[in-house]
C-alpha atoms as a PDB file:
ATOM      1  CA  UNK A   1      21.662   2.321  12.288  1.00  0.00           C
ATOM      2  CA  UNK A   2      18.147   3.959  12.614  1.00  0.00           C
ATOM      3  CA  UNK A   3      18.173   3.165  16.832  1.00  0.00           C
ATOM      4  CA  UNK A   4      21.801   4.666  17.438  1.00  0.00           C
ATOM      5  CA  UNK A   5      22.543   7.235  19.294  1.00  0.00           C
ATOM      6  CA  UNK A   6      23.816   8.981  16.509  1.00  0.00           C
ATOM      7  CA  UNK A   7      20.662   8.560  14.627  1.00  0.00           C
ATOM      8  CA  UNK A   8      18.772  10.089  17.569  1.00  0.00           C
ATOM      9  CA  UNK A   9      21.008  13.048  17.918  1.00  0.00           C
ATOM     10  CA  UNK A  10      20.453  13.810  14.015  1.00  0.00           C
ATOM     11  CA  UNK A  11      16.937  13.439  14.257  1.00  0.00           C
ATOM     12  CA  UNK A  12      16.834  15.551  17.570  1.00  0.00           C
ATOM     13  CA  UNK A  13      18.614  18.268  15.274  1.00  0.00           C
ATOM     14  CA  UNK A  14      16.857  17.863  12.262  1.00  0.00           C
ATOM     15  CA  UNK A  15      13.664  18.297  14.264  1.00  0.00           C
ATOM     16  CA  UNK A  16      14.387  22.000  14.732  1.00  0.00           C
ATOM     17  CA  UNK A  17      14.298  22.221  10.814  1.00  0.00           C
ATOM     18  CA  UNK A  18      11.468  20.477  10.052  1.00  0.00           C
ATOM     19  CA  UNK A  19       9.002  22.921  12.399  1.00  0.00           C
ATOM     20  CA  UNK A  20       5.758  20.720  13.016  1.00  0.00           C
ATOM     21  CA  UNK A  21       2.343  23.467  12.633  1.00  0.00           C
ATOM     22  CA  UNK A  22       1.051  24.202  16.278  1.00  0.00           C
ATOM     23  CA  UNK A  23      -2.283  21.262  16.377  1.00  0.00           C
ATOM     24  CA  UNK A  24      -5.656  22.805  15.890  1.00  0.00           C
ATOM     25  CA  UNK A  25      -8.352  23.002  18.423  1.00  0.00           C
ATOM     26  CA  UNK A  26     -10.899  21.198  16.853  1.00  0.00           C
ATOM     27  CA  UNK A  27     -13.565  23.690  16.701  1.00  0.00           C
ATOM     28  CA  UNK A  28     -16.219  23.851  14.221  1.00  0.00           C
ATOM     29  CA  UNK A  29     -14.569  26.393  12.338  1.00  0.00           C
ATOM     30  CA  UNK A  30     -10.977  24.816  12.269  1.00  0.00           C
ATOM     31  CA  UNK A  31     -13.134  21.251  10.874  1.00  0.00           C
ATOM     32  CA  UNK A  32     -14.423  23.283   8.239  1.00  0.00           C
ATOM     33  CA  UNK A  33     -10.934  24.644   7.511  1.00  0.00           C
ATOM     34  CA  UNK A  34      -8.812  21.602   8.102  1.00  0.00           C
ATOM     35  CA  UNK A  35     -11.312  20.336   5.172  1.00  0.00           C
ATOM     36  CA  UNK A  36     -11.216  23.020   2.788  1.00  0.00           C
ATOM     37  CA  UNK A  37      -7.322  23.429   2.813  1.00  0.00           C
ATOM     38  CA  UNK A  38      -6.128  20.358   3.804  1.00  0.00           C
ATOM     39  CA  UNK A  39      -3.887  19.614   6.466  1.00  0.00           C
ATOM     40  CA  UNK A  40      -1.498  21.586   7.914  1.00  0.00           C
ATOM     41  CA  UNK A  41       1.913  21.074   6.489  1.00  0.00           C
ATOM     42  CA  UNK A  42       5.259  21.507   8.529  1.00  0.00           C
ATOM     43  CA  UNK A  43       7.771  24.640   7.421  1.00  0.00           C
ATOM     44  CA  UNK A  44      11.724  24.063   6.582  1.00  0.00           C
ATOM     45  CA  UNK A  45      13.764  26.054   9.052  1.00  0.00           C
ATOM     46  CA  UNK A  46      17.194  24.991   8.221  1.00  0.00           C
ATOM     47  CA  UNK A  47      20.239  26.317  10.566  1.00  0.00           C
ATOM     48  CA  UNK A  48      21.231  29.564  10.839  1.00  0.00           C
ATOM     49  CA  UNK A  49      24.569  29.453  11.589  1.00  0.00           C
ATOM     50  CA  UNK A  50      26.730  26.281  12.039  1.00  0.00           C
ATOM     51  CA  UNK A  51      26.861  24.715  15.736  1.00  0.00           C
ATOM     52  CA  UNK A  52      30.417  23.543  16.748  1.00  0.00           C
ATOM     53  CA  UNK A  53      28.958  20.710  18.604  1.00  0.00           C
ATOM     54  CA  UNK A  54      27.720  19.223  15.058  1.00  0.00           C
ATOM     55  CA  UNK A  55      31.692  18.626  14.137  1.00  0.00           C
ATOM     56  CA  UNK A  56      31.764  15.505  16.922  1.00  0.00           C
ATOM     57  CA  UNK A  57      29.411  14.190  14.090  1.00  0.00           C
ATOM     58  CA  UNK A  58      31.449  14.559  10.986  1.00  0.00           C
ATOM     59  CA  UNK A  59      29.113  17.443  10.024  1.00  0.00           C
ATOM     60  CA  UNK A  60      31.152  19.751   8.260  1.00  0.00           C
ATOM     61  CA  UNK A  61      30.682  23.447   8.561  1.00  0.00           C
ATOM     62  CA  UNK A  62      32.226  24.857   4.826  1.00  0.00           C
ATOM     63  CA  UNK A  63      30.690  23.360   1.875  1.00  0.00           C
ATOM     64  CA  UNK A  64      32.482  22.253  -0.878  1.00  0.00           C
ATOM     65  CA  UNK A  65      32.974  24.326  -4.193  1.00  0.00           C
ATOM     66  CA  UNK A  66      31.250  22.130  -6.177  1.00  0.00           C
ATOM     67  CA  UNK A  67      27.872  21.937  -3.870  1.00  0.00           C
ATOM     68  CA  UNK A  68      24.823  23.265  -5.663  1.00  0.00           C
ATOM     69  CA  UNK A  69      23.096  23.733  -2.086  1.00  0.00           C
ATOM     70  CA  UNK A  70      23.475  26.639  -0.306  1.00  0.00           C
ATOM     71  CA  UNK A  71      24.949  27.204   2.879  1.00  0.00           C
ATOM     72  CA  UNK A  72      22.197  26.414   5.406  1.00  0.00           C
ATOM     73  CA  UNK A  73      20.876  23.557   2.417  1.00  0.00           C
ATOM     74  CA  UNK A  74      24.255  21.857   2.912  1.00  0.00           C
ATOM     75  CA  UNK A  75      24.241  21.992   6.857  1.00  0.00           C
ATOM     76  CA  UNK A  76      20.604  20.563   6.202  1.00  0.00           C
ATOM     77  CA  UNK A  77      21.507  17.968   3.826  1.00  0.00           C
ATOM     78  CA  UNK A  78      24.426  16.361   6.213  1.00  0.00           C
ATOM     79  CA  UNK A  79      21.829  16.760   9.161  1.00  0.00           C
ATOM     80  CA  UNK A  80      19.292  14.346   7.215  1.00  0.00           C
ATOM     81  CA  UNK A  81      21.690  12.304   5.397  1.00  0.00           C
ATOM     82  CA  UNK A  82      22.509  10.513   9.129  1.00  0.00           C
ATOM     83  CA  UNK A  83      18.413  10.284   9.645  1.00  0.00           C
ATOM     84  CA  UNK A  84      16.499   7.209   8.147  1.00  0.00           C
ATOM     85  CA  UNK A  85      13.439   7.793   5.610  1.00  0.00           C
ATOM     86  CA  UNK A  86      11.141   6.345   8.208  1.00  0.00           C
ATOM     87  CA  UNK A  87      12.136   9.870  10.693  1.00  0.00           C
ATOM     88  CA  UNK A  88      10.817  11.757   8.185  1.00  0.00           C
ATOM     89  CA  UNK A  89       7.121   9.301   8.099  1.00  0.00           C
ATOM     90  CA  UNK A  90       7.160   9.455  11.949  1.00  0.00           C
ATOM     91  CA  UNK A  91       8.207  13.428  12.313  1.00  0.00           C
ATOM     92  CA  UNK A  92       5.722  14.775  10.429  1.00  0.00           C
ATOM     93  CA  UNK A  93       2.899  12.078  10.254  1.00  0.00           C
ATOM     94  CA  UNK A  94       2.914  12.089   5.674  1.00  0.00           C
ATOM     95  CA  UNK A  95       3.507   9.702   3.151  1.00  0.00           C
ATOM     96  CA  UNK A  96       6.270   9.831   1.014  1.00  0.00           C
ATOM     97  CA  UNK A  97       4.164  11.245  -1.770  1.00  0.00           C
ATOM     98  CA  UNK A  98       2.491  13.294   0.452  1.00  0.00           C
ATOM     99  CA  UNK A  99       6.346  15.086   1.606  1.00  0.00           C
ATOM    100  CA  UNK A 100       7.385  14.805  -2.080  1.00  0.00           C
ATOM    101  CA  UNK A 101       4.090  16.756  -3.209  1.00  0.00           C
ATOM    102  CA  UNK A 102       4.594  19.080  -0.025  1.00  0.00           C
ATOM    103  CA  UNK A 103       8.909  19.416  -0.876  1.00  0.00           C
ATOM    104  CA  UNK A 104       7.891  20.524  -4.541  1.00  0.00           C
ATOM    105  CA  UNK A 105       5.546  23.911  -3.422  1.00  0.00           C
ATOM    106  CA  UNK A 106       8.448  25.638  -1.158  1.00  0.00           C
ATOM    107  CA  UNK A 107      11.372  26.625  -1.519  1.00  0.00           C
ATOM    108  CA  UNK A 108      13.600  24.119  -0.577  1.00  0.00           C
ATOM    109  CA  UNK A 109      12.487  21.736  -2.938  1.00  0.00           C
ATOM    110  CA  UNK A 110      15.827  21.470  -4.154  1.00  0.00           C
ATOM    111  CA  UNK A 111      17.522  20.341  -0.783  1.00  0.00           C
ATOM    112  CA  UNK A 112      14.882  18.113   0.292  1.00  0.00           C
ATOM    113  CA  UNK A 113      14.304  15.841  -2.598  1.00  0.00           C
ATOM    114  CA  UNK A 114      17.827  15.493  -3.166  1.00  0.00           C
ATOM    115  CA  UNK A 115      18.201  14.451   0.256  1.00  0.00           C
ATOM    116  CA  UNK A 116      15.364  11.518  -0.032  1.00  0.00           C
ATOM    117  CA  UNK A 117      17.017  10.503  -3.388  1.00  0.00           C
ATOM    118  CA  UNK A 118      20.087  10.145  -1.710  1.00  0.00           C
ATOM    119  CA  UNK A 119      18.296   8.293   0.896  1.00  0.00           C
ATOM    120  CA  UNK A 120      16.204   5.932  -1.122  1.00  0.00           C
ATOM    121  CA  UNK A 121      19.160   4.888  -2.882  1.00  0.00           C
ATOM    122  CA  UNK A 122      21.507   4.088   0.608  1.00  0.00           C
ATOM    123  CA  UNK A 123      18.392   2.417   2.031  1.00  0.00           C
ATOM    124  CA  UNK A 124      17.377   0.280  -1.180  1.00  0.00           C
ATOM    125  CA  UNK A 125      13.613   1.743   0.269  1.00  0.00           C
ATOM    126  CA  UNK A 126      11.109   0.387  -2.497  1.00  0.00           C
ATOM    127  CA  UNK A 127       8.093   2.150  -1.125  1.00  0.00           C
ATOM    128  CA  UNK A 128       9.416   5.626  -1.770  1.00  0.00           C
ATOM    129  CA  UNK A 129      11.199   4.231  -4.723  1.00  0.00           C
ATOM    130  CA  UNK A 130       7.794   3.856  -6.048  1.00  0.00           C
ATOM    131  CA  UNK A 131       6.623   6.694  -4.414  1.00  0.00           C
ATOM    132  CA  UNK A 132       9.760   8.950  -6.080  1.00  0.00           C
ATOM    133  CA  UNK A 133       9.209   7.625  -9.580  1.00  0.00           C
ATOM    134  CA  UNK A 134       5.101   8.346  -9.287  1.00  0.00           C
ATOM    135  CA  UNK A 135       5.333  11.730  -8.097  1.00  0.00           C
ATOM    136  CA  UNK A 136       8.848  13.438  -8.872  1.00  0.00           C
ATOM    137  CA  UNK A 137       9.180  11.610 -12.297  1.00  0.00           C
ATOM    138  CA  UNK A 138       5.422  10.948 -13.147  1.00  0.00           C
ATOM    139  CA  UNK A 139       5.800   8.180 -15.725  1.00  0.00           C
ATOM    140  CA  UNK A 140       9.422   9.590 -17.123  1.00  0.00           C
ATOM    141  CA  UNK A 141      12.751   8.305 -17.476  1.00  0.00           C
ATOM    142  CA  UNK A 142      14.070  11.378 -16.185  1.00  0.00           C
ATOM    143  CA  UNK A 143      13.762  14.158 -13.788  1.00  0.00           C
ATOM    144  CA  UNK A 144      15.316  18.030 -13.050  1.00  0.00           C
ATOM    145  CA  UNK A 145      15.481  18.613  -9.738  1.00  0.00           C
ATOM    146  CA  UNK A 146      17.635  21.857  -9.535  1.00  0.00           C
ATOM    147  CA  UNK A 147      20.220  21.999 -11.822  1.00  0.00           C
ATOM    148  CA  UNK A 148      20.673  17.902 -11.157  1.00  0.00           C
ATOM    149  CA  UNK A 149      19.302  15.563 -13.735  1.00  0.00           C
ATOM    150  CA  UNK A 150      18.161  11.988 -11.905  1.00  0.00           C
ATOM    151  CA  UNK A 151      17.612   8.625 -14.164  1.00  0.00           C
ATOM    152  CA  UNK A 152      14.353   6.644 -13.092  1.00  0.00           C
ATOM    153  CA  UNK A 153      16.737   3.506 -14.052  1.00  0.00           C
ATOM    154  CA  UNK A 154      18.241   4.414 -10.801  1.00  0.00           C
ATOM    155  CA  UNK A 155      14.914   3.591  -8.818  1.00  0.00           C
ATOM    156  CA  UNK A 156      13.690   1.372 -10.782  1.00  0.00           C
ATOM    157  CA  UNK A 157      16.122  -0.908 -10.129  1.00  0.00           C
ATOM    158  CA  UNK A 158      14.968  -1.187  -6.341  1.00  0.00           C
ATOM    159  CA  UNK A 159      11.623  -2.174  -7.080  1.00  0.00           C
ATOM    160  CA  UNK A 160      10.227  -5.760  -6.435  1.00  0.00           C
ATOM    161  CA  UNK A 161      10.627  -7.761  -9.565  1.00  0.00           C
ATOM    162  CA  UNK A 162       6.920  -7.271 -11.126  1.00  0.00           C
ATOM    163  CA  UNK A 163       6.705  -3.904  -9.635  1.00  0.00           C
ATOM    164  CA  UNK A 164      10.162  -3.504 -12.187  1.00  0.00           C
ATOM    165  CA  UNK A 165       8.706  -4.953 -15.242  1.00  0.00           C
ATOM    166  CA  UNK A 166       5.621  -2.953 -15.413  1.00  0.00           C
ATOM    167  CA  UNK A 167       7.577   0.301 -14.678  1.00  0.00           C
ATOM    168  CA  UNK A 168       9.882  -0.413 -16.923  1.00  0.00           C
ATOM    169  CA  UNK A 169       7.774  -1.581 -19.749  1.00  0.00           C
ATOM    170  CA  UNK A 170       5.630   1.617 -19.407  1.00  0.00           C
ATOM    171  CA  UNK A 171       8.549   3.659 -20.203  1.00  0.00           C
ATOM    172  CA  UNK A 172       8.960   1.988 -23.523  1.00  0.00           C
ATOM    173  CA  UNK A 173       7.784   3.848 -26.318  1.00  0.00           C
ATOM    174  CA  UNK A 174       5.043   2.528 -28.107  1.00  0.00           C
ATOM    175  CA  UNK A 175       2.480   4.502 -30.016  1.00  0.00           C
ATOM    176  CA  UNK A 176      -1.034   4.378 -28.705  1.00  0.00           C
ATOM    177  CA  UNK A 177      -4.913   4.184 -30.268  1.00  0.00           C
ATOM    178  CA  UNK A 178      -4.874   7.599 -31.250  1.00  0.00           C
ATOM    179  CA  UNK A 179      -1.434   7.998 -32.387  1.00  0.00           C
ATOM    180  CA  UNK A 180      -0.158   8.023 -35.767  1.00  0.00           C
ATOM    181  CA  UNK A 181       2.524   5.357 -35.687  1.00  0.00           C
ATOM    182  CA  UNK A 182       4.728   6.739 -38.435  1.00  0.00           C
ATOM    183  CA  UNK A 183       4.575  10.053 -36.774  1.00  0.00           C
ATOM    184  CA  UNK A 184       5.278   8.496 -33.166  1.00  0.00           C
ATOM    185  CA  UNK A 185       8.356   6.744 -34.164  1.00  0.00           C
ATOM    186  CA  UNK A 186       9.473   9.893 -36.167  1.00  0.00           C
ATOM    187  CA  UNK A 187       8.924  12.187 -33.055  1.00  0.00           C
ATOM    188  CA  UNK A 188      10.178   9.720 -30.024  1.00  0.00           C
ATOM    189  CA  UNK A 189      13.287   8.152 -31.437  1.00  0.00           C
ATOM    190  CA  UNK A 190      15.312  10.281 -28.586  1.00  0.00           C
ATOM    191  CA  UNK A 191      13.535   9.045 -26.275  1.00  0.00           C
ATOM    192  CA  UNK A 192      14.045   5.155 -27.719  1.00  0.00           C
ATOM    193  CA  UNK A 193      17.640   5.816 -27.185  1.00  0.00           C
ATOM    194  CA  UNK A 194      16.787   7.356 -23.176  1.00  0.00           C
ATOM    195  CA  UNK A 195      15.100   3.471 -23.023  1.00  0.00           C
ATOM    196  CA  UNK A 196      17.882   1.272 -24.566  1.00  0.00           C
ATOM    197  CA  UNK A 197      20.085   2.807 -21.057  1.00  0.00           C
ATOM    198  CA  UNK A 198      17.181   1.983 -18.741  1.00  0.00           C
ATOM    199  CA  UNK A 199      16.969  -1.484 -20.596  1.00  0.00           C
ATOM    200  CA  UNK A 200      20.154  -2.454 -18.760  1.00  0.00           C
ATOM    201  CA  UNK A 201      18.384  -2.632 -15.622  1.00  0.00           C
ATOM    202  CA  UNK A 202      20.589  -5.540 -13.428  1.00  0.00           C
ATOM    203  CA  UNK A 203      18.012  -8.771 -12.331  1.00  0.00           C
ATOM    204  CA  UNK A 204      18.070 -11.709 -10.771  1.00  0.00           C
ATOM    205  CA  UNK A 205      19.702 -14.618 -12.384  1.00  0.00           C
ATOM    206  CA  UNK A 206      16.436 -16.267 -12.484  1.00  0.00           C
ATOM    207  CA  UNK A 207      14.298 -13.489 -13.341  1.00  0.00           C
ATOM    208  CA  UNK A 208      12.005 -13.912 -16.163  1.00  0.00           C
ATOM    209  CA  UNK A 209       9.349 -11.747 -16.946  1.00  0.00           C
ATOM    210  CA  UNK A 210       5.316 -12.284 -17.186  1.00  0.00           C
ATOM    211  CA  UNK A 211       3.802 -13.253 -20.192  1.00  0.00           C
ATOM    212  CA  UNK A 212       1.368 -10.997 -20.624  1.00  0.00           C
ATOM    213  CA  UNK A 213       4.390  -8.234 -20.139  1.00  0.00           C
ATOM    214  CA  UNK A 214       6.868 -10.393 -22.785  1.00  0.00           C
ATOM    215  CA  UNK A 215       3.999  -9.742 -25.221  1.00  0.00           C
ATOM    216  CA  UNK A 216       4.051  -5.907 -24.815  1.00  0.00           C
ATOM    217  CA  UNK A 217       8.134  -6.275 -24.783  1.00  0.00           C
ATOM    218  CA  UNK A 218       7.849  -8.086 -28.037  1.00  0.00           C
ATOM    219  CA  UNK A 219       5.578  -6.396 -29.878  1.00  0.00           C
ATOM    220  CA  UNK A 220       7.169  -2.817 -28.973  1.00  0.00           C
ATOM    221  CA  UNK A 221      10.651  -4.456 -30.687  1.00  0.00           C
ATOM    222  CA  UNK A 222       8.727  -5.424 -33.243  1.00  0.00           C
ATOM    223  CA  UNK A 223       7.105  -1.626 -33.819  1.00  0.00           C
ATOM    224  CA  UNK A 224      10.467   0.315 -33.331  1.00  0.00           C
ATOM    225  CA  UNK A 225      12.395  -2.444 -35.976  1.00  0.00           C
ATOM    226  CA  UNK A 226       9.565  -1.962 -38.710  1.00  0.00           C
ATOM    227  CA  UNK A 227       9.730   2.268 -37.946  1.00  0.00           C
ATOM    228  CA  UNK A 228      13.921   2.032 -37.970  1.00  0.00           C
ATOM    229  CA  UNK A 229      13.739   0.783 -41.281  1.00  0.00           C
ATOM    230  CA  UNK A 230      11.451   2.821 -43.069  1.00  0.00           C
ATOM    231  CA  UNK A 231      12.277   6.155 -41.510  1.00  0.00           C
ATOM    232  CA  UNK A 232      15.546   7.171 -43.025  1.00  0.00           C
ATOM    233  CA  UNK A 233      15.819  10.153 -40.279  1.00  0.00           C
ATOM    234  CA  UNK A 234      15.758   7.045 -37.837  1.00  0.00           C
ATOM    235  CA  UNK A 235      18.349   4.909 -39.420  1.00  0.00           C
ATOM    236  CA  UNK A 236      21.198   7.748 -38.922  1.00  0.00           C
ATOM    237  CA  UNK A 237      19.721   8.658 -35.600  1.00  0.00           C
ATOM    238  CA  UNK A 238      21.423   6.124 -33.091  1.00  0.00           C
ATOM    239  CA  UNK A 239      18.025   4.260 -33.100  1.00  0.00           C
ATOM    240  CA  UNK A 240      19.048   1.018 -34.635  1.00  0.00           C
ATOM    241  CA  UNK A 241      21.591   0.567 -32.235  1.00  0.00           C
ATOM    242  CA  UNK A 242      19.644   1.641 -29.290  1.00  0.00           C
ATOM    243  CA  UNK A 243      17.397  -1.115 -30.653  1.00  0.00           C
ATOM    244  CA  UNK A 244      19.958  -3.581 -30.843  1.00  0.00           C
ATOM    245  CA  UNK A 245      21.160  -3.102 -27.019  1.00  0.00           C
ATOM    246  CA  UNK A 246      17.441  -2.941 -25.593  1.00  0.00           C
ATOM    247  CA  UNK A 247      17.223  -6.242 -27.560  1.00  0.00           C
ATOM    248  CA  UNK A 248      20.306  -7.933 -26.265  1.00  0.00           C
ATOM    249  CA  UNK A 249      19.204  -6.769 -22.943  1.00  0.00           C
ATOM    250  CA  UNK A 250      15.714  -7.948 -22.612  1.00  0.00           C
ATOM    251  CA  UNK A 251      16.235 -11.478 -24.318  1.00  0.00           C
ATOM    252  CA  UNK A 252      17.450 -12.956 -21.696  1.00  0.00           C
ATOM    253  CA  UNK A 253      13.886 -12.008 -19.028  1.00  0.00           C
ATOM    254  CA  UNK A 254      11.528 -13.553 -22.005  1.00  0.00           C
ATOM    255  CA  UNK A 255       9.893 -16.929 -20.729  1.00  0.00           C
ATOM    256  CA  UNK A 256      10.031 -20.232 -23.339  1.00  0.00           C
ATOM    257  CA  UNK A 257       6.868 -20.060 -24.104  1.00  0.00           C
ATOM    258  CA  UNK A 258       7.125 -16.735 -26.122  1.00  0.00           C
ATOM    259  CA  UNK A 259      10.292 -17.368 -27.550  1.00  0.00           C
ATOM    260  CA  UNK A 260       9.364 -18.601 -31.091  1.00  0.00           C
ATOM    261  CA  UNK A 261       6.843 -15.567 -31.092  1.00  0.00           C
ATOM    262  CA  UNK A 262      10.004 -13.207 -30.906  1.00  0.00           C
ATOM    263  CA  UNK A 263      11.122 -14.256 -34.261  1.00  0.00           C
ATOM    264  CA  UNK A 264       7.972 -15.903 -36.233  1.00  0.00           C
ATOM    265  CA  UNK A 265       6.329 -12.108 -35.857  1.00  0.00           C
ATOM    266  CA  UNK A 266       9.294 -10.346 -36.732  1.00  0.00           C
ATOM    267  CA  UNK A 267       8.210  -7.531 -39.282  1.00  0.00           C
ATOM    268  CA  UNK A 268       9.760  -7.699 -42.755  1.00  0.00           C
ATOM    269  CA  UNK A 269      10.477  -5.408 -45.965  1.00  0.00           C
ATOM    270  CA  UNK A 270       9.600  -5.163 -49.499  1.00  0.00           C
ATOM    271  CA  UNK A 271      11.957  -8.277 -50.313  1.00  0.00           C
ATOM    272  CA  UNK A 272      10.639  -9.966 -47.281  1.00  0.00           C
ATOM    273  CA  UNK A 273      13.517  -9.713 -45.628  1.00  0.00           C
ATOM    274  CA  UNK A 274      13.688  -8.970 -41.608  1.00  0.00           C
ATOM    275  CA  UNK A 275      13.413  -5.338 -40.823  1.00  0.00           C
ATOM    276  CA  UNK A 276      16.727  -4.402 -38.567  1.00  0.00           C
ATOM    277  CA  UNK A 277      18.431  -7.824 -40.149  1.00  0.00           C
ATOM    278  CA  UNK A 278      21.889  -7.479 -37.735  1.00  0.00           C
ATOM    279  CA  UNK A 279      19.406  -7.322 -34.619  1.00  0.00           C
ATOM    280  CA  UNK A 280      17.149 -10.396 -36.551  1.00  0.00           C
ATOM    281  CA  UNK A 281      20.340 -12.401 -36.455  1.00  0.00           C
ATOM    282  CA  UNK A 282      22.011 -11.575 -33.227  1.00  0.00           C
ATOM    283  CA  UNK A 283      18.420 -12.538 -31.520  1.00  0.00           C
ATOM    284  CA  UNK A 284      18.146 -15.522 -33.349  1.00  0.00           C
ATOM    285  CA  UNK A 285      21.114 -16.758 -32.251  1.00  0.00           C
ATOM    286  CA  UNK A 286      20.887 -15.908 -28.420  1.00  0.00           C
ATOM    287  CA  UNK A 287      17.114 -16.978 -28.141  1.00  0.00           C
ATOM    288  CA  UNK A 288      18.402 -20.052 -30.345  1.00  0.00           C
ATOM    289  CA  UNK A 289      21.205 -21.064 -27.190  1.00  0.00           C
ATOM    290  CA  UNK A 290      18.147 -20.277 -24.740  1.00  0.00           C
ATOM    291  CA  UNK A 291      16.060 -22.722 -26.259  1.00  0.00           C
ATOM    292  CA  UNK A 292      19.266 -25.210 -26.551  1.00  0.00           C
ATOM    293  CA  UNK A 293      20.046 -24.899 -23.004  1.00  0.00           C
ATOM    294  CA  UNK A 294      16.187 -25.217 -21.678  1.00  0.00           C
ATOM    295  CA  UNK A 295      15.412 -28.203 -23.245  1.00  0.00           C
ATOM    296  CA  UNK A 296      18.739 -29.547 -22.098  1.00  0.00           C
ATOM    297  CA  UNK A 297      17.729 -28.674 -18.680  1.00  0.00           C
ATOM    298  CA  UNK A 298      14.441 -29.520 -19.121  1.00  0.00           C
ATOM    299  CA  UNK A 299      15.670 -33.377 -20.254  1.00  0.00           C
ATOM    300  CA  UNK A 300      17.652 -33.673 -17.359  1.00  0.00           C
ATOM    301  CA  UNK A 301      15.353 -32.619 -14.512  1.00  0.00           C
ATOM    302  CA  UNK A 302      12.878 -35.525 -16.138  1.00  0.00           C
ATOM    303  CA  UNK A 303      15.651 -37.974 -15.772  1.00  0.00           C
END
């Protein structure tokens, strides 16, 4: 709990890491340089040695084997892991992407965004979810912090419901105005496959996403089952069933309206036959019980 006394005694202690800079006076001069350079950013002073009095706290003095951190990094980490996000707001007076930004130019970058990962993810914290995903992954479905690789999915998933779509949809490949489509597909069918595991995303029961975004959704299946079928490279790749999962995942957000559009608009071959005909059929038939059970439900609510 962020009010318990155990929360104040971790903050209390983490304080003496996290070494605030001493305030300016205000001067003329100190204006001019607060506005050339910025603000003055705190410094990481993790412990030096281990304090006994930290083991009434479950902080544990040896670090595992299999820690990546360092010694003082680990007595850091367990210091902050009993500390809420919103210590680390009121501490030192930044953002979240203002401490990511400041985390990634020292030295303990490592440490400290591993810690607010950690954190993000045991508070469900949306605003430095989104804050995480726009700074430390910039648009990507994956980051290196370290040695550690982290999944955006991971984040994502905390986000409000439209906040989700449009950061998920963004990661979908799709080629744009300047790119060569054949060339796009060729080059990014790796990262198609990265996509069809972000695709599984959980949502609500009744979640259902915008129009405007089931557009984008559909026409991006429709791009990636046209390139699958004409790019032999592709076809051996893994792509056609990375397709076929992001399909099977995503069916079930697209509104009625749009429905019909999924299969009318469905790109063809030579023979005019459906491009990526297994993952034709197995959408018609699921967007075919969708339709079934709306208009069923649909009936009865006008009875």
């Amino acid at each position: 709990m962020p009010e318990s006394a155990y929360a104040r005694r971790m903050g209390e202690r983490l304080a003496a890491c996290i070494v605030l800079p001493e305030p300016r006076k205000g001067g003329l001069l100190d204006r001019v340089a607060a506005a050339l350079s910025g603000p003055d950013l705190p410094e990481v002073n993790p412990p030096q040695a281990f304090d006994p009095e930290w083991k009434k706290d479950m902080v544990e003095e040896k670090k595992p084997p299999y820690e990546k951190l360092g010694q003082r990094g680990w007595w850091l980490h367990q210091l902050a892991k009993g500390t809420p996000l919103s210590w680390w707001e009121a501490h030192t007076g930044l953002t979240p992407a203002a401490l990511f930004k400041w985390a990634q130019k020292g030295d303990w970058s490592y440490a400290l965004l591993r810690i607010w990962w950690e954190g993000i993810l045991r508070e469900r914290h949306a605003v430095w979810a989104r804050a995480y995903l726009d700074v430390v992954f910039q648009g990507g479905m994956d980051a290196m912090i370290g040695e550690t690789r982290l999944e955006a999915a991971e984040l994502i998933g905390i986000l409000p419901q439209a906040e989700r779509e449009a950061a998920m949809l963004e990661r979908f490949p799709y080629p744009g105005p300047t790119d060569s489509p054949d060339k796009f597909a060729h080059n990014n069918d790796k990262r198609l496959i990265m996509f069809s595991h972000m695709s599984s995303l959980r949502w609500d029961e009744d979640a259902v996403f915008s129009e405007e975004g089931s557009r984008h959704l559909i026409k991006c299946l429709h791009f990636w089952a046209r390139h699958l079928t004409d790019d032999e490279k592709m076809a051996y790749s893994g792509g056609p069933y990375a397709l076929a999962k992001i399909a099977e995942a995503t069916a079930g957000l697209l509104p009625f309206p749009v429905l019909d559009t999924v299969l009318e608009d469905w790109p063809r071959d030579e023979a005019g036959l459906p491009c990526c005909s297994q993952i034709h059929a197995n959408l018609s038939a699921s967007l075919a019980a969708r339709k079934t059970l709306y208009l069923y439900f649909a009936g009865e609510n006008a009875s």
